[in-house]
N, C-alpha and C. Protein backbone atom coordinates (compact mmCIF):
# COMPACT_ATOMS: atom_id res chain seq x y z
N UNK A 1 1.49 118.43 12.77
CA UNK A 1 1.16 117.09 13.21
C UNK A 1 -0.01 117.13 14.19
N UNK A 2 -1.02 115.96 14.02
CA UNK A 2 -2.22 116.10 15.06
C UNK A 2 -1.71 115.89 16.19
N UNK A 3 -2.40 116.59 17.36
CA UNK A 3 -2.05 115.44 18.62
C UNK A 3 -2.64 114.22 19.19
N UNK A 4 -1.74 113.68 19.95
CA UNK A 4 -1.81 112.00 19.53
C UNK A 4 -2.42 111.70 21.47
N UNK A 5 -3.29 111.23 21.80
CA UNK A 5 -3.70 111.03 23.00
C UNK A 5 -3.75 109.29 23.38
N UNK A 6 -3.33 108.42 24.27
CA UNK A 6 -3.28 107.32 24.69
C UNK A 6 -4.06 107.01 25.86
N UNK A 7 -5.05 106.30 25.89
CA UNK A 7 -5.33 106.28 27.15
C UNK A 7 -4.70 104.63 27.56
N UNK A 8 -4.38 104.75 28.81
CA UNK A 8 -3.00 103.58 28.98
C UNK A 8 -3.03 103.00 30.33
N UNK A 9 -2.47 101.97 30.61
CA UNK A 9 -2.30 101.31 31.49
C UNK A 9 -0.95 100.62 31.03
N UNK A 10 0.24 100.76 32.78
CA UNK A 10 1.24 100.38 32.34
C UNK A 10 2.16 98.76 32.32
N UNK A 11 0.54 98.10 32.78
CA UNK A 11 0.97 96.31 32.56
C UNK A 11 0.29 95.64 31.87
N UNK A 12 -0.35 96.94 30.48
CA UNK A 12 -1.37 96.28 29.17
C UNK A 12 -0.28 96.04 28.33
N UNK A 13 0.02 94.70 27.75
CA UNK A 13 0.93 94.18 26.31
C UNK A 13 0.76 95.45 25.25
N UNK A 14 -0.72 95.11 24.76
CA UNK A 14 -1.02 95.60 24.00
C UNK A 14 -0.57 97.79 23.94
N UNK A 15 -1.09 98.25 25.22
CA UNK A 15 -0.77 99.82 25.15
C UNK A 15 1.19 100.02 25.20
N UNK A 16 1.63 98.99 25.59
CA UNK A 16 2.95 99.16 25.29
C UNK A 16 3.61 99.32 23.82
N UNK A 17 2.47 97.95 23.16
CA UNK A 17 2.78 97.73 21.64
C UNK A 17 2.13 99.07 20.78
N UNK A 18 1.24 99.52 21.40
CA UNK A 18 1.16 100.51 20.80
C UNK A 18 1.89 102.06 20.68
N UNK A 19 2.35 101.91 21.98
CA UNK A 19 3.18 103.28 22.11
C UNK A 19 4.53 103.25 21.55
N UNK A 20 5.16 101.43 21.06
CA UNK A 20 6.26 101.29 20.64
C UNK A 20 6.01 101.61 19.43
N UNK A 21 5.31 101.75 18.37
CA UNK A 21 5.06 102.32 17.15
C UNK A 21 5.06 103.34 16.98
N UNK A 22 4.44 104.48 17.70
CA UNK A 22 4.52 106.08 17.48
C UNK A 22 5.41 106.41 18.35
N UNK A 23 6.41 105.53 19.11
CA UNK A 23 7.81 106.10 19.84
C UNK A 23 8.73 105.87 17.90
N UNK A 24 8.52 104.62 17.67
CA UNK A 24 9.52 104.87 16.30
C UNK A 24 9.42 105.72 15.18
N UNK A 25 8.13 105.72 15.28
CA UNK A 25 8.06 107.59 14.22
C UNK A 25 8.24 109.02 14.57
N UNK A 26 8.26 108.58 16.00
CA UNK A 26 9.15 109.80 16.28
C UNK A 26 7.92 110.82 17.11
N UNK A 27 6.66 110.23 17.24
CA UNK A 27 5.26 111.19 17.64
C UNK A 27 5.25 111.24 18.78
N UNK A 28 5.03 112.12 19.07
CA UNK A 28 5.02 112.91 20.43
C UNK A 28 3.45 112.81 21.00
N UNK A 29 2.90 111.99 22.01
CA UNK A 29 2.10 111.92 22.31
C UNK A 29 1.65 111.98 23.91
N UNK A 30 0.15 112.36 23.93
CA UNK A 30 -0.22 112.64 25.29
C UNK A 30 -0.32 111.33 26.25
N UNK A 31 0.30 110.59 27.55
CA UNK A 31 -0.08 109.30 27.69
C UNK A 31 -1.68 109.21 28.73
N UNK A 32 -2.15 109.49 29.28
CA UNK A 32 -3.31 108.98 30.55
C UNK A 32 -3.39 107.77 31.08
N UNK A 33 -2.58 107.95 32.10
CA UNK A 33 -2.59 106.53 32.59
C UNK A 33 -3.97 106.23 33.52
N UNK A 34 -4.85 105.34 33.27
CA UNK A 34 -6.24 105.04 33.85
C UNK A 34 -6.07 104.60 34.99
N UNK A 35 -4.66 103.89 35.72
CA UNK A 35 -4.98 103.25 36.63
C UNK A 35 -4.07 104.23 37.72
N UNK A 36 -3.38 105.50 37.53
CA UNK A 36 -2.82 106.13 38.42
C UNK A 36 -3.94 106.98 38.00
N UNK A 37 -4.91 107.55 37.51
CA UNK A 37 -5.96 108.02 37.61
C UNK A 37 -7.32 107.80 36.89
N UNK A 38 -7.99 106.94 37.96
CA UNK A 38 -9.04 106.33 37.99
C UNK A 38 -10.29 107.46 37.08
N UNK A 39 -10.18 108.34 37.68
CA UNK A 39 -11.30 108.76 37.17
C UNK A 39 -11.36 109.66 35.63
N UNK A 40 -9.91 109.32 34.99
CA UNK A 40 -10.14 109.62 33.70
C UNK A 40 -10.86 108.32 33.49
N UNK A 41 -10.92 107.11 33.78
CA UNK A 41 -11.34 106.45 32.66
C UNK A 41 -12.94 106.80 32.29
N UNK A 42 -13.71 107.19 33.22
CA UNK A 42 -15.33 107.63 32.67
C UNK A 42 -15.10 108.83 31.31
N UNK A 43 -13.86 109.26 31.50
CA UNK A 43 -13.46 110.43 29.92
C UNK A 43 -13.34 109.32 28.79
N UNK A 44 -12.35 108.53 29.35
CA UNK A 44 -12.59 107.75 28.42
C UNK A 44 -13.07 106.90 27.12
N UNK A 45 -14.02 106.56 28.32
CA UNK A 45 -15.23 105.66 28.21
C UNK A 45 -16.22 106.33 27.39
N UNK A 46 -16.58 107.93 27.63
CA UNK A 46 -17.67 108.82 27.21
C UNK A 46 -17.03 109.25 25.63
N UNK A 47 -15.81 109.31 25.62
CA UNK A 47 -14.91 110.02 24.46
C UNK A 47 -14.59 108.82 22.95
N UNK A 48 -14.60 107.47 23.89
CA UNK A 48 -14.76 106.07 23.01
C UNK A 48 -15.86 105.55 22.70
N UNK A 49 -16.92 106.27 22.83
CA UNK A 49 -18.52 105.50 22.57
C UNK A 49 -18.28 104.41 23.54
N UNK A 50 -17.71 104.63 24.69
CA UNK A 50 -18.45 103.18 25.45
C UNK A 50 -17.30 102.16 25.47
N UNK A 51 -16.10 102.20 25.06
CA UNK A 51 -15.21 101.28 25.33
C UNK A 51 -14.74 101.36 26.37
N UNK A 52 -14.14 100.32 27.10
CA UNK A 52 -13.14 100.17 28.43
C UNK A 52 -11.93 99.53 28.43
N UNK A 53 -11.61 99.09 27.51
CA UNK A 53 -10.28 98.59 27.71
C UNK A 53 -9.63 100.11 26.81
N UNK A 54 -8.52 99.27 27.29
CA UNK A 54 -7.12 99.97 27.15
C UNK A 54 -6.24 99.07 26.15
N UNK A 55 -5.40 100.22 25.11
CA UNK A 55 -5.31 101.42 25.06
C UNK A 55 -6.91 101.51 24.10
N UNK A 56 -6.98 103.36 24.43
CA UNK A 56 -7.75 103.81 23.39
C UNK A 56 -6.82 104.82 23.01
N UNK A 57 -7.30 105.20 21.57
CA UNK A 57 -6.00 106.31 21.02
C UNK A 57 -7.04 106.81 20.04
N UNK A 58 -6.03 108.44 20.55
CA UNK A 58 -6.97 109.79 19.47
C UNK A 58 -6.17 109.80 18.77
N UNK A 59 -6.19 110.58 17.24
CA UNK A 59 -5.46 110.81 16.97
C UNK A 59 -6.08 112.40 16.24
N UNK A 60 -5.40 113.56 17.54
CA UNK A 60 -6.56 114.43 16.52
C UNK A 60 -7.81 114.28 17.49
N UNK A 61 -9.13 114.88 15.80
CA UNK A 61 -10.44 114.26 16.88
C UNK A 61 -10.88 113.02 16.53
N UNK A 62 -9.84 112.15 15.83
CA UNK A 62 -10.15 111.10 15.53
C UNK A 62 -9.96 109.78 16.72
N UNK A 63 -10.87 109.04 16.83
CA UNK A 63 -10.94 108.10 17.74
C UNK A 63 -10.43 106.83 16.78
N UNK A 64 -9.12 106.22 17.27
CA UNK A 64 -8.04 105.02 16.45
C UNK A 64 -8.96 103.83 16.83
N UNK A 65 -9.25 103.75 17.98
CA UNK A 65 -9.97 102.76 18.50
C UNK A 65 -8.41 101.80 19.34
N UNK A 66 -8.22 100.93 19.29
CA UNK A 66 -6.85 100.22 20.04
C UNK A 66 -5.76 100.02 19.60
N UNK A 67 -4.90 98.88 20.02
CA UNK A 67 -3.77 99.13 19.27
C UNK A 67 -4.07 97.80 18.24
N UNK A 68 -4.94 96.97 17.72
CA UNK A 68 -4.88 96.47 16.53
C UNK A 68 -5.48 97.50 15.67
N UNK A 69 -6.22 98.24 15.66
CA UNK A 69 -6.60 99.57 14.43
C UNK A 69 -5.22 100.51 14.58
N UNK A 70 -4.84 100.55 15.23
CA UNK A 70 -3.32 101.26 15.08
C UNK A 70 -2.52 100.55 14.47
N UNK A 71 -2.12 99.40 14.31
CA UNK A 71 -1.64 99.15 13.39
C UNK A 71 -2.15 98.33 12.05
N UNK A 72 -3.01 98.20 11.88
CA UNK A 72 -4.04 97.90 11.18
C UNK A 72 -3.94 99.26 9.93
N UNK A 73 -4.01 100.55 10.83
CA UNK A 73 -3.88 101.85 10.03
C UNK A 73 -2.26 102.05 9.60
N UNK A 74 -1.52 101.40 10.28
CA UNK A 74 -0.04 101.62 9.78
C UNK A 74 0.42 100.86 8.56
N UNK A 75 -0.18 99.48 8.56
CA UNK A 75 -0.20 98.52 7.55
C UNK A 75 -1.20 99.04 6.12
N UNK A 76 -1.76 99.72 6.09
CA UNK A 76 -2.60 99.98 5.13
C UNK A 76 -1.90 101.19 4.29
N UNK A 77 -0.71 101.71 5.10
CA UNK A 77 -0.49 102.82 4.73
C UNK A 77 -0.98 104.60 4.91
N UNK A 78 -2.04 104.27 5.88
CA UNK A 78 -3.13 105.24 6.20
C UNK A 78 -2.82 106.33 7.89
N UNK A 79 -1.66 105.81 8.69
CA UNK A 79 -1.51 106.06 9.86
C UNK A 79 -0.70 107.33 9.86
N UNK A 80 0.26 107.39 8.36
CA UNK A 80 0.75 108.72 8.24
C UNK A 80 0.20 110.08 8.17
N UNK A 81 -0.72 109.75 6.96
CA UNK A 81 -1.87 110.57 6.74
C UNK A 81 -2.64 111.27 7.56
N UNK A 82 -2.72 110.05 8.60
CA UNK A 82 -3.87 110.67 9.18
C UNK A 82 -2.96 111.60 10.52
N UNK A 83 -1.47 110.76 11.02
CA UNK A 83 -0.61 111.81 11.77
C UNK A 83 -0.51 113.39 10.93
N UNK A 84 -0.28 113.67 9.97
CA UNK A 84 -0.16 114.47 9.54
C UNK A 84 -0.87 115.54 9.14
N UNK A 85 -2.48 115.45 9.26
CA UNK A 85 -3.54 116.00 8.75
C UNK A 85 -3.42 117.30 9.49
């Protein structure tokens, strides 16, 4: 299984909704919380081409982009695949 990286904040809707999806498949993932440490987010930021919100998610060296392409990739059928590569 790839590893799965979150970058997170813990009063974003959205990074919750996303971590509630790969908590039900069972994926074991890295969390980074941006706002108990500030200065990952310039990793972030450099690692997302330039995004700032939250969540961003790796999957792998793949960049998911947030949690609507996360599930966007789950709905397509494509989110397994790509956990599994």
């Amino acid at each position: 299984m790839q590893p799965v990286t979150l970058y997170t904040t813990p009063i974003c809707p959205y990074c919750i909704a996303a971590k509630r999806l790969l908590d039900s498949k069972g994926v074991t993932y890295t969390d980074i919380n941006v706002m108990a440490e500030p200065n990952r987010r310039a990793e972030m930021m450099q690692k997302a081409h330039g995004r700032h919100t939250v969540p961003q998610i790796f999957i792998g060296d793949t960049h998911v982009g947030g949690c609507d392409e996360l599930y966007a990739l789950e709905r397509a059928g494509k989110l397994d695949p790509l956990l599994a590569d």
